[in-house]
PDB file of N, CA and C in Angstrom:
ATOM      1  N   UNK A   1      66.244  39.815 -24.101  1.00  0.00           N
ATOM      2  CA  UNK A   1      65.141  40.162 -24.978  1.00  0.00           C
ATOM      3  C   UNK A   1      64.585  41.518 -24.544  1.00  0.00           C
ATOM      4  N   UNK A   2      64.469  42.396 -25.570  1.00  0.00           N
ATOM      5  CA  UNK A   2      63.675  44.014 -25.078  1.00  0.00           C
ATOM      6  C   UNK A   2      62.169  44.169 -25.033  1.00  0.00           C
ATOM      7  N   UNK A   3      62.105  44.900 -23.766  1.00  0.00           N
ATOM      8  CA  UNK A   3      60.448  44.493 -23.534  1.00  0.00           C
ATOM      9  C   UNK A   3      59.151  44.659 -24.913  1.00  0.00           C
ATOM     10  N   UNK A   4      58.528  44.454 -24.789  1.00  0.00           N
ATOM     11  CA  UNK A   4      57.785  44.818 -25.890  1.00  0.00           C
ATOM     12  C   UNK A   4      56.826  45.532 -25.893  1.00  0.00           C
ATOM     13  N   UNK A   5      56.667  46.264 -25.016  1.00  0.00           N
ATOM     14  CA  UNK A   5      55.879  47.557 -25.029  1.00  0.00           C
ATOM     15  C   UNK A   5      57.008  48.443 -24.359  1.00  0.00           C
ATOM     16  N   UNK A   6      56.204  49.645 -24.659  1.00  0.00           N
ATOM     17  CA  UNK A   6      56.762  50.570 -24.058  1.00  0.00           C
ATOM     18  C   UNK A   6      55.980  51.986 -23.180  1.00  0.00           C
ATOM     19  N   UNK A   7      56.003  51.544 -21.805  1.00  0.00           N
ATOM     20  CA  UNK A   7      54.446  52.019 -21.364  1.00  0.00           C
ATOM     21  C   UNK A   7      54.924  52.078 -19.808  1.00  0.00           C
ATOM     22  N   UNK A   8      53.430  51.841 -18.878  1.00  0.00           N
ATOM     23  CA  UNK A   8      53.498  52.027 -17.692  1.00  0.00           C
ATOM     24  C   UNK A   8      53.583  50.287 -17.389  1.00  0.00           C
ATOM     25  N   UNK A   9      53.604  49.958 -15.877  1.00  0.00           N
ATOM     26  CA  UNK A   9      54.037  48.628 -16.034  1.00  0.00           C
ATOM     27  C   UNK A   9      52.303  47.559 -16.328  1.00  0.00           C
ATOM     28  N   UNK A  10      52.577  46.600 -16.525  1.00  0.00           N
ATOM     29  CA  UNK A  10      51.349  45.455 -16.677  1.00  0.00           C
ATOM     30  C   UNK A  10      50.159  45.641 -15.493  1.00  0.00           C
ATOM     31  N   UNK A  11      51.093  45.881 -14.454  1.00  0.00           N
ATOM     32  CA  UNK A  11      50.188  45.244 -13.238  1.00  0.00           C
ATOM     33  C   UNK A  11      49.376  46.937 -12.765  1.00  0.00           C
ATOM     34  N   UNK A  12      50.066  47.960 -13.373  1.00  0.00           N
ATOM     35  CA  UNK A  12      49.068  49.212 -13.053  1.00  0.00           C
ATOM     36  C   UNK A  12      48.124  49.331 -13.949  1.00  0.00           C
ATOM     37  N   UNK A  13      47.915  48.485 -15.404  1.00  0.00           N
ATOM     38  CA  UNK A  13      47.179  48.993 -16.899  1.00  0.00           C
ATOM     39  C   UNK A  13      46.008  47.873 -15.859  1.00  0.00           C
ATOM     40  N   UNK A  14      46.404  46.398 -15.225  1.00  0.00           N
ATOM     41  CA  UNK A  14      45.748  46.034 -14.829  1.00  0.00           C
ATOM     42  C   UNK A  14      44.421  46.578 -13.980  1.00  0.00           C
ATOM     43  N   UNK A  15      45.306  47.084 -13.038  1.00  0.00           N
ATOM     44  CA  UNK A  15      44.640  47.741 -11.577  1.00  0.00           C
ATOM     45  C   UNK A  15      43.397  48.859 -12.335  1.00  0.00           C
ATOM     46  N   UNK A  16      44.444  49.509 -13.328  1.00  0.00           N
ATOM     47  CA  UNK A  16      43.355  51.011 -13.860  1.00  0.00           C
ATOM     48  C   UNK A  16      41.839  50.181 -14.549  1.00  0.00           C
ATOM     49  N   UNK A  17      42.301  48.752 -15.185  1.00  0.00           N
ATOM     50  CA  UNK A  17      41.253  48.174 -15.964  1.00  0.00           C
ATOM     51  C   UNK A  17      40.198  47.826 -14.823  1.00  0.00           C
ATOM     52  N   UNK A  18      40.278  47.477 -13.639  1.00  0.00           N
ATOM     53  CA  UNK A  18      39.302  46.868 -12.927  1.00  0.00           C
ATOM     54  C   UNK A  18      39.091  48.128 -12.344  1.00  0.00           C
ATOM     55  N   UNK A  19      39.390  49.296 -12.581  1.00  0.00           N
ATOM     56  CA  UNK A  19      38.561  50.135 -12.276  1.00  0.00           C
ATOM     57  C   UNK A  19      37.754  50.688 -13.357  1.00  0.00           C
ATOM     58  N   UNK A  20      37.923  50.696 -14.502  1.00  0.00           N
ATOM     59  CA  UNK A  20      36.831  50.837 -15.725  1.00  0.00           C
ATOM     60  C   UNK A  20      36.573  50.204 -16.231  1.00  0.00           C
ATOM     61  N   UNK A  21      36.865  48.649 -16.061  1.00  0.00           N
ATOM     62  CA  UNK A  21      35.875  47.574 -16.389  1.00  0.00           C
ATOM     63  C   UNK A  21      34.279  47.934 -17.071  1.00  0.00           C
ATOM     64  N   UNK A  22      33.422  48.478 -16.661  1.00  0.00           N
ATOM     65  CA  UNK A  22      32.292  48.189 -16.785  1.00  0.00           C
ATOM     66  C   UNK A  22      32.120  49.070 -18.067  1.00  0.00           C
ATOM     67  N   UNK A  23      33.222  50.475 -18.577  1.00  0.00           N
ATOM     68  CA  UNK A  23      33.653  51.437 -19.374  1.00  0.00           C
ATOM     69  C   UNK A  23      33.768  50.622 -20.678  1.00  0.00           C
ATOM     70  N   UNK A  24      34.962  49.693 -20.545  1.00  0.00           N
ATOM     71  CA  UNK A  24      35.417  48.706 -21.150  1.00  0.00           C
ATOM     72  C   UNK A  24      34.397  48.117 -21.791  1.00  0.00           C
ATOM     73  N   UNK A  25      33.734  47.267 -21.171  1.00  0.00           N
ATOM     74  CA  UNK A  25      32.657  46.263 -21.450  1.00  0.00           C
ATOM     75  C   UNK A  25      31.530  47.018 -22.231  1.00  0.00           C
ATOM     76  N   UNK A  26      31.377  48.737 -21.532  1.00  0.00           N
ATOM     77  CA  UNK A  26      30.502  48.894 -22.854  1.00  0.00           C
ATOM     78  C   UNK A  26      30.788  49.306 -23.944  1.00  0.00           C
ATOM     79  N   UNK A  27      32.267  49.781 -24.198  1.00  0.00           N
ATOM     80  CA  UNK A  27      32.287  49.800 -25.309  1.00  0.00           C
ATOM     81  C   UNK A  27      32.750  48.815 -26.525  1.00  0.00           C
ATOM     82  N   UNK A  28      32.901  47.940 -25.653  1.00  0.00           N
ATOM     83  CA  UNK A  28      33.477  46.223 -26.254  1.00  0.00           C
ATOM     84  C   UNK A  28      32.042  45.918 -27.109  1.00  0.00           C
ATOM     85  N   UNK A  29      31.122  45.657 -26.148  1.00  0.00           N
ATOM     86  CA  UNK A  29      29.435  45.572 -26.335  1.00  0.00           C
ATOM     87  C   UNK A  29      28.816  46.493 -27.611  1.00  0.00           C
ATOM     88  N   UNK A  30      29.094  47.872 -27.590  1.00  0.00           N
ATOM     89  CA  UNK A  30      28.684  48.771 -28.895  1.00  0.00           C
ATOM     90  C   UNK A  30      29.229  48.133 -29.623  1.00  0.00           C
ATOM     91  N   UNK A  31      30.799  48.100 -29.889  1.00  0.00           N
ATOM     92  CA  UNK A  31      31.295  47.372 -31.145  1.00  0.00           C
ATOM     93  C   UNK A  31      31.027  46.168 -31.691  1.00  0.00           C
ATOM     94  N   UNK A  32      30.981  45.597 -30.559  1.00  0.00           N
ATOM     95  CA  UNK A  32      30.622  44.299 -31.267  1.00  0.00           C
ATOM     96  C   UNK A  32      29.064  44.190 -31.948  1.00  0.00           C
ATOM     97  N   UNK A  33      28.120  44.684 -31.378  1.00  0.00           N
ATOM     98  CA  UNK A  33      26.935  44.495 -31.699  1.00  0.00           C
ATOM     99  C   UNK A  33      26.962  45.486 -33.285  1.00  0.00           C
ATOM    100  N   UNK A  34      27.842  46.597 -33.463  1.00  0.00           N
ATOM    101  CA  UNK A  34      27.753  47.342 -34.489  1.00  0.00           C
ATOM    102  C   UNK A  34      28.253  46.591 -35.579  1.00  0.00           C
ATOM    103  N   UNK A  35      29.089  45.596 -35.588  1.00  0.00           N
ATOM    104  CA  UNK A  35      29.667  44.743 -36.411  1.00  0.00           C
ATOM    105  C   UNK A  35      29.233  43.257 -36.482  1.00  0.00           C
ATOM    106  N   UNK A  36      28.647  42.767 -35.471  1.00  0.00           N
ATOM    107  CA  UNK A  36      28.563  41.489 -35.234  1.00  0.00           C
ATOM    108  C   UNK A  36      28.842  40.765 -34.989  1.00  0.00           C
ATOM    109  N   UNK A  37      29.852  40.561 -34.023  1.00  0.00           N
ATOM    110  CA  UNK A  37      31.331  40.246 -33.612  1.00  0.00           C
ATOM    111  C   UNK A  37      30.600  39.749 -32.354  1.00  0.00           C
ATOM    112  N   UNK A  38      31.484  38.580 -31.498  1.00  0.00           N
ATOM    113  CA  UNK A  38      30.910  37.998 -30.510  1.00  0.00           C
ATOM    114  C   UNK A  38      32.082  38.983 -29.392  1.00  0.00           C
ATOM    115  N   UNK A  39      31.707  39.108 -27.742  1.00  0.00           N
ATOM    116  CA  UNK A  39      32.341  40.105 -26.906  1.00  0.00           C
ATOM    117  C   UNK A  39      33.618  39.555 -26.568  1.00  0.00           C
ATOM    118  N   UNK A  40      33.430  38.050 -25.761  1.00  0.00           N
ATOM    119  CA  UNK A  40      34.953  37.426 -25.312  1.00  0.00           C
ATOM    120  C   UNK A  40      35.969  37.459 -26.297  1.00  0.00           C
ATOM    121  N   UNK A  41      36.102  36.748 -27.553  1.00  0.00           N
ATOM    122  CA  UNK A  41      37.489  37.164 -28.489  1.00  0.00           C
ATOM    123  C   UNK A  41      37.934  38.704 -27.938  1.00  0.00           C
ATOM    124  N   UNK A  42      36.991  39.411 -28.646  1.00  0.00           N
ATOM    125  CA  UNK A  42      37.517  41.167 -28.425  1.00  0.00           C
ATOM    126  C   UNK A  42      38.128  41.700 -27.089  1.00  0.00           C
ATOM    127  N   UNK A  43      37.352  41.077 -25.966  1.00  0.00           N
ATOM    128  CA  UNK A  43      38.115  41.371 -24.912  1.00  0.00           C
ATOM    129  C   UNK A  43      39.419  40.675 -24.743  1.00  0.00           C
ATOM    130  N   UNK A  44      39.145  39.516 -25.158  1.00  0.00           N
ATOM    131  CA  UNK A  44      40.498  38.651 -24.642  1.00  0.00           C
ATOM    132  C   UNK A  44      41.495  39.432 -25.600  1.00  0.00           C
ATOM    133  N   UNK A  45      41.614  39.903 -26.827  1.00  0.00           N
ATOM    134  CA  UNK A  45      42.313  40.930 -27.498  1.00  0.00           C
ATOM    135  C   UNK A  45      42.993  41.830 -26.577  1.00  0.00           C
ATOM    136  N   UNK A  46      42.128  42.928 -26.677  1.00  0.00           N
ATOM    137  CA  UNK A  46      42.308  43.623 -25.892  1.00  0.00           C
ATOM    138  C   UNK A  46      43.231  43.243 -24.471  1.00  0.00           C
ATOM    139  N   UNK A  47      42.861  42.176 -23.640  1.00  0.00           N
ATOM    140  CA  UNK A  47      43.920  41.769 -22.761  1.00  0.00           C
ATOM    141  C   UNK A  47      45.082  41.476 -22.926  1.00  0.00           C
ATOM    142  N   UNK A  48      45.167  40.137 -23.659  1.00  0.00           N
ATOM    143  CA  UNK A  48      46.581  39.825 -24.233  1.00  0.00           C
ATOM    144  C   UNK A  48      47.474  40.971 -25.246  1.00  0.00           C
ATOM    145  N   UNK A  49      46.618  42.045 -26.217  1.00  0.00           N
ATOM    146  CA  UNK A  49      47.651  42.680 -26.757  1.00  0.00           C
ATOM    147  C   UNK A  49      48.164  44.129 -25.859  1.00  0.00           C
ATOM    148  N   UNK A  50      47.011  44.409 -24.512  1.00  0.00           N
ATOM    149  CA  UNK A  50      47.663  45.576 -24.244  1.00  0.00           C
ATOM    150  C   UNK A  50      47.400  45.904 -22.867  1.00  0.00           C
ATOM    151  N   UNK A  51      46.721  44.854 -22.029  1.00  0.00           N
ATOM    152  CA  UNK A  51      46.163  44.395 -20.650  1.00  0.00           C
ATOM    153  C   UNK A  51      45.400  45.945 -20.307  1.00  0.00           C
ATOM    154  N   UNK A  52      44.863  46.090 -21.527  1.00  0.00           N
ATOM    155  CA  UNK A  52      43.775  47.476 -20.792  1.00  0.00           C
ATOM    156  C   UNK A  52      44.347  48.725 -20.850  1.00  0.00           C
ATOM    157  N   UNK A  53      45.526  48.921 -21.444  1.00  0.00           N
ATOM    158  CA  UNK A  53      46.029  50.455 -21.492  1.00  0.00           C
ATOM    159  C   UNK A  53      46.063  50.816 -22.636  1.00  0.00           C
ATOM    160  N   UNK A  54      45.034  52.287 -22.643  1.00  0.00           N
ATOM    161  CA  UNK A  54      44.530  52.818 -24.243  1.00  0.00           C
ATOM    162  C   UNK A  54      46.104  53.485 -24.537  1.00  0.00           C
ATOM    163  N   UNK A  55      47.054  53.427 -23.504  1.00  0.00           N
ATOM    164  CA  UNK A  55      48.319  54.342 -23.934  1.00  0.00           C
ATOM    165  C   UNK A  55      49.716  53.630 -24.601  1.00  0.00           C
ATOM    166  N   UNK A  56      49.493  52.289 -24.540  1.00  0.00           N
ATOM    167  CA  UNK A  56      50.716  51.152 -24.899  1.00  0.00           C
ATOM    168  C   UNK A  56      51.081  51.686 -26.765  1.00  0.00           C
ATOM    169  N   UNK A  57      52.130  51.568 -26.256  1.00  0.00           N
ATOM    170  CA  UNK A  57      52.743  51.350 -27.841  1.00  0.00           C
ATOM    171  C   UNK A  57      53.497  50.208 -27.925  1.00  0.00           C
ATOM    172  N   UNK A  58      53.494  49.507 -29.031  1.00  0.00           N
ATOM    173  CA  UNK A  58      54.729  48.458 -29.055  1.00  0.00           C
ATOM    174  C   UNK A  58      55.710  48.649 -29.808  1.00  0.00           C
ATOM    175  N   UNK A  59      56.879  48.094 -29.801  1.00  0.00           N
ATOM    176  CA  UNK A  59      57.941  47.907 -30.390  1.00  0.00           C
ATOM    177  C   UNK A  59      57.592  49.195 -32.415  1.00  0.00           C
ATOM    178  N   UNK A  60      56.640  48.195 -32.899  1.00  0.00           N
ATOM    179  CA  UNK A  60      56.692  47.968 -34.230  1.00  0.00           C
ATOM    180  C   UNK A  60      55.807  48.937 -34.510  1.00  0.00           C
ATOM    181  N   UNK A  61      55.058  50.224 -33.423  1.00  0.00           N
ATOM    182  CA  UNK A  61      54.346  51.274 -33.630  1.00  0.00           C
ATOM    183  C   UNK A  61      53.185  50.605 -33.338  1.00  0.00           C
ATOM    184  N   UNK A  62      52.771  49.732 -33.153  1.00  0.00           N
ATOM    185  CA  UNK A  62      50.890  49.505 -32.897  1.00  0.00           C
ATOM    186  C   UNK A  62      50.625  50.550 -31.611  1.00  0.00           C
ATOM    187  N   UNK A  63      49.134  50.984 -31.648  1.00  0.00           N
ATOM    188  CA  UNK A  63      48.823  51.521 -31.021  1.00  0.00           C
ATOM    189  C   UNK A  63      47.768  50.914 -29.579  1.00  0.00           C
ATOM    190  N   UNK A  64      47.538  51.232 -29.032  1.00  0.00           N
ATOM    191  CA  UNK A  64      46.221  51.592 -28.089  1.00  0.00           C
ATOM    192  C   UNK A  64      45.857  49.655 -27.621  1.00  0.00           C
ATOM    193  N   UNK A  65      44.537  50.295 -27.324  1.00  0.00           N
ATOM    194  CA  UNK A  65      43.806  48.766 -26.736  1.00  0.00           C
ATOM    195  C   UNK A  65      44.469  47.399 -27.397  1.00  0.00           C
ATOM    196  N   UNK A  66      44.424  47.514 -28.782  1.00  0.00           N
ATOM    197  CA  UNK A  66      43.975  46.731 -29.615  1.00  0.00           C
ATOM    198  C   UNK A  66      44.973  46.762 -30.889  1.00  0.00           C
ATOM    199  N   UNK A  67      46.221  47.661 -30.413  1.00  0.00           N
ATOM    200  CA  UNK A  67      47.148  47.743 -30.911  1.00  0.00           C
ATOM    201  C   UNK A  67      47.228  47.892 -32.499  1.00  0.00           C
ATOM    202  N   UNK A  68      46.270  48.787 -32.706  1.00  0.00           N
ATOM    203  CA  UNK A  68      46.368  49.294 -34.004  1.00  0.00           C
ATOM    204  C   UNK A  68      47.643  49.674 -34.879  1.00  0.00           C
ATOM    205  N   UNK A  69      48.163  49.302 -36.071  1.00  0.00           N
ATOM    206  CA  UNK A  69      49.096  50.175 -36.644  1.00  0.00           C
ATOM    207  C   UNK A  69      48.766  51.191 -37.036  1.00  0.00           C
ATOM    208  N   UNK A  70      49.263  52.742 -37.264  1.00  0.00           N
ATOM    209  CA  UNK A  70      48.683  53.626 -37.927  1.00  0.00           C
ATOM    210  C   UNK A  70      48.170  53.638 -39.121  1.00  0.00           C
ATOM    211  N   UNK A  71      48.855  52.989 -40.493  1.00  0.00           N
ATOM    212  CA  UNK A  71      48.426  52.408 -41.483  1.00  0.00           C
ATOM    213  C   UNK A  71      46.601  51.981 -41.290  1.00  0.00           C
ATOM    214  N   UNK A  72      46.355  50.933 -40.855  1.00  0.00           N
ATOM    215  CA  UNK A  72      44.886  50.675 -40.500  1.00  0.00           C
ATOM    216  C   UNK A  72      44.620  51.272 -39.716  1.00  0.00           C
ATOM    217  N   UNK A  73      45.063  51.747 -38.662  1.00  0.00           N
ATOM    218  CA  UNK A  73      44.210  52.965 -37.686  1.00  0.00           C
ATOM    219  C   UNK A  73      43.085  53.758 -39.294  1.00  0.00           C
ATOM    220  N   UNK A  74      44.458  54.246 -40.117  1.00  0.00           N
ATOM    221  CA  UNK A  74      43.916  55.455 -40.865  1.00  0.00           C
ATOM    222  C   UNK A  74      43.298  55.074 -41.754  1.00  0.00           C
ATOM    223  N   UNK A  75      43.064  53.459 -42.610  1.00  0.00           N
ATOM    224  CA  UNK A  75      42.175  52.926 -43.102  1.00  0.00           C
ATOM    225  C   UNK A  75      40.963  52.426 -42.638  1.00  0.00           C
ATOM    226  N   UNK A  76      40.883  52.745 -41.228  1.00  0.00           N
ATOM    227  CA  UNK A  76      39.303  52.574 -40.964  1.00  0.00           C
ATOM    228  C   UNK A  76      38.893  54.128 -40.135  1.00  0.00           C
ATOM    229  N   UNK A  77      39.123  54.977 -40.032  1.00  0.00           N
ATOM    230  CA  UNK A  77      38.791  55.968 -39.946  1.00  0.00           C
ATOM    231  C   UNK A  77      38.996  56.066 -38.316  1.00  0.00           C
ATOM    232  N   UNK A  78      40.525  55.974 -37.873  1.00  0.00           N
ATOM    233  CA  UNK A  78      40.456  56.076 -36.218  1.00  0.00           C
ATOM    234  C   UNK A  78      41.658  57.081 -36.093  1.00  0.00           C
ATOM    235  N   UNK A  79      41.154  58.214 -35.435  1.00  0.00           N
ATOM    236  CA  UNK A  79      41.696  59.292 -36.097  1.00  0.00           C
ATOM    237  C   UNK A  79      43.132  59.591 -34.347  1.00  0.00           C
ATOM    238  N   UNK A  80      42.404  58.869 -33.283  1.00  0.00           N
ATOM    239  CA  UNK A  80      43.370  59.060 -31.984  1.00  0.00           C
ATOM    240  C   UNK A  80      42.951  57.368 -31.656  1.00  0.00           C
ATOM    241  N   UNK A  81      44.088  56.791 -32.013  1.00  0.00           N
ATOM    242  CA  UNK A  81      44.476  55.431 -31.508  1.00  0.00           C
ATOM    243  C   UNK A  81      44.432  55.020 -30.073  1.00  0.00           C
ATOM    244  N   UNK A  82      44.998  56.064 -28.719  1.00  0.00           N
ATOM    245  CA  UNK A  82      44.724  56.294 -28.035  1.00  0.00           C
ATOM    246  C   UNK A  82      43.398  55.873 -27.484  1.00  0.00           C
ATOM    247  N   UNK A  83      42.329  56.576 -27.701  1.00  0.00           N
ATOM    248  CA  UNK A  83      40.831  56.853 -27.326  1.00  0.00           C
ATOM    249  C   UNK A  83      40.460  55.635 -27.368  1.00  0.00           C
ATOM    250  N   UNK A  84      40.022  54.955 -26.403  1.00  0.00           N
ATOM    251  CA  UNK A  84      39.534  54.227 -25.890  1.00  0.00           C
ATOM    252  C   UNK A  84      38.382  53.161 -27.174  1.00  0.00           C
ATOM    253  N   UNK A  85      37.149  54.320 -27.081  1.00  0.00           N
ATOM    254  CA  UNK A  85      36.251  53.620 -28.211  1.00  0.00           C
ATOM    255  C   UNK A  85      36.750  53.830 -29.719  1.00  0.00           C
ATOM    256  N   UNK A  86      37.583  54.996 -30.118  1.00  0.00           N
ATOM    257  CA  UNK A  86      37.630  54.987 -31.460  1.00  0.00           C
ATOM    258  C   UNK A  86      39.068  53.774 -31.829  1.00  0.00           C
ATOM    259  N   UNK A  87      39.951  53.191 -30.598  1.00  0.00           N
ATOM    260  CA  UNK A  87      40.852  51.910 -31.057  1.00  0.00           C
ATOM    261  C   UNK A  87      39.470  50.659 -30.349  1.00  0.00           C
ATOM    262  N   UNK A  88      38.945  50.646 -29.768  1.00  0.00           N
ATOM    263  CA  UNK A  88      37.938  49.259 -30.087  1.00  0.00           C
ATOM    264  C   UNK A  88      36.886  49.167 -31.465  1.00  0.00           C
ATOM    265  N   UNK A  89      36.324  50.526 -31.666  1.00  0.00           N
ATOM    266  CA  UNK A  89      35.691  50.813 -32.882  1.00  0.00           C
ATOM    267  C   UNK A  89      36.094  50.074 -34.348  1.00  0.00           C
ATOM    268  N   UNK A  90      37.226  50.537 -34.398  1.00  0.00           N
ATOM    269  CA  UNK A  90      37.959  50.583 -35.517  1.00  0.00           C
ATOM    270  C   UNK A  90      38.725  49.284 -35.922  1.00  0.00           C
ATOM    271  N   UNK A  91      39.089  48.909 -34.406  1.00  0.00           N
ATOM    272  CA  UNK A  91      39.791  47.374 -34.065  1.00  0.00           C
ATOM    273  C   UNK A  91      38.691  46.377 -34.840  1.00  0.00           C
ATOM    274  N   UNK A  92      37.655  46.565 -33.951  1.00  0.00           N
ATOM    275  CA  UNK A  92      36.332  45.503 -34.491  1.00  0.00           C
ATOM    276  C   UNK A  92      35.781  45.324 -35.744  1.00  0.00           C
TER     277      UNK A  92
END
């Protein structure tokens, strides 16, 4: 089976996340409160689709945190998939 991302490995997106954890959390926190969205789902997102690396791509083109496709990246106005708050923004 071929991996399904294509990136740096799991356990460094990890390591980098518990060092901006608190980065993370606030911008998990803006979004959600801007939408109304409760925080744990979004994070747990964020974990399971990309364990914290705004740089993952997968297989099928999704992007970033939250693994945006470009298609909806560009239907909600997220102009670098990449960027941290504008793929949680846009995700949420």
């Amino acid at each position: 089976m071929p991996p399904f991302f294509k990136s740096v490995s799991r356990s460094t997106s990890v390591d980098k996340y518990c060092e901006d954890s608190g980065e993370f959390d606030r911008l998990i926190v803006r979004a959600c409160r801007r939408y109304n969205i409760e925080f744990a789902p979004v994070k747990a997102v964020i974990k399971a689709e990309s364990a914290f690396n705004p740089r993952v791509l997968s297989l099928a083109g999704a992007r970033g945190l939250m693994q945006l496709m470009p298609a909806t990246a560009a239907r909600h106005g997220v102009n670098d998939m990449s960027s941290r708050r504008h793929n949680i923004t846009g995700s949420v």
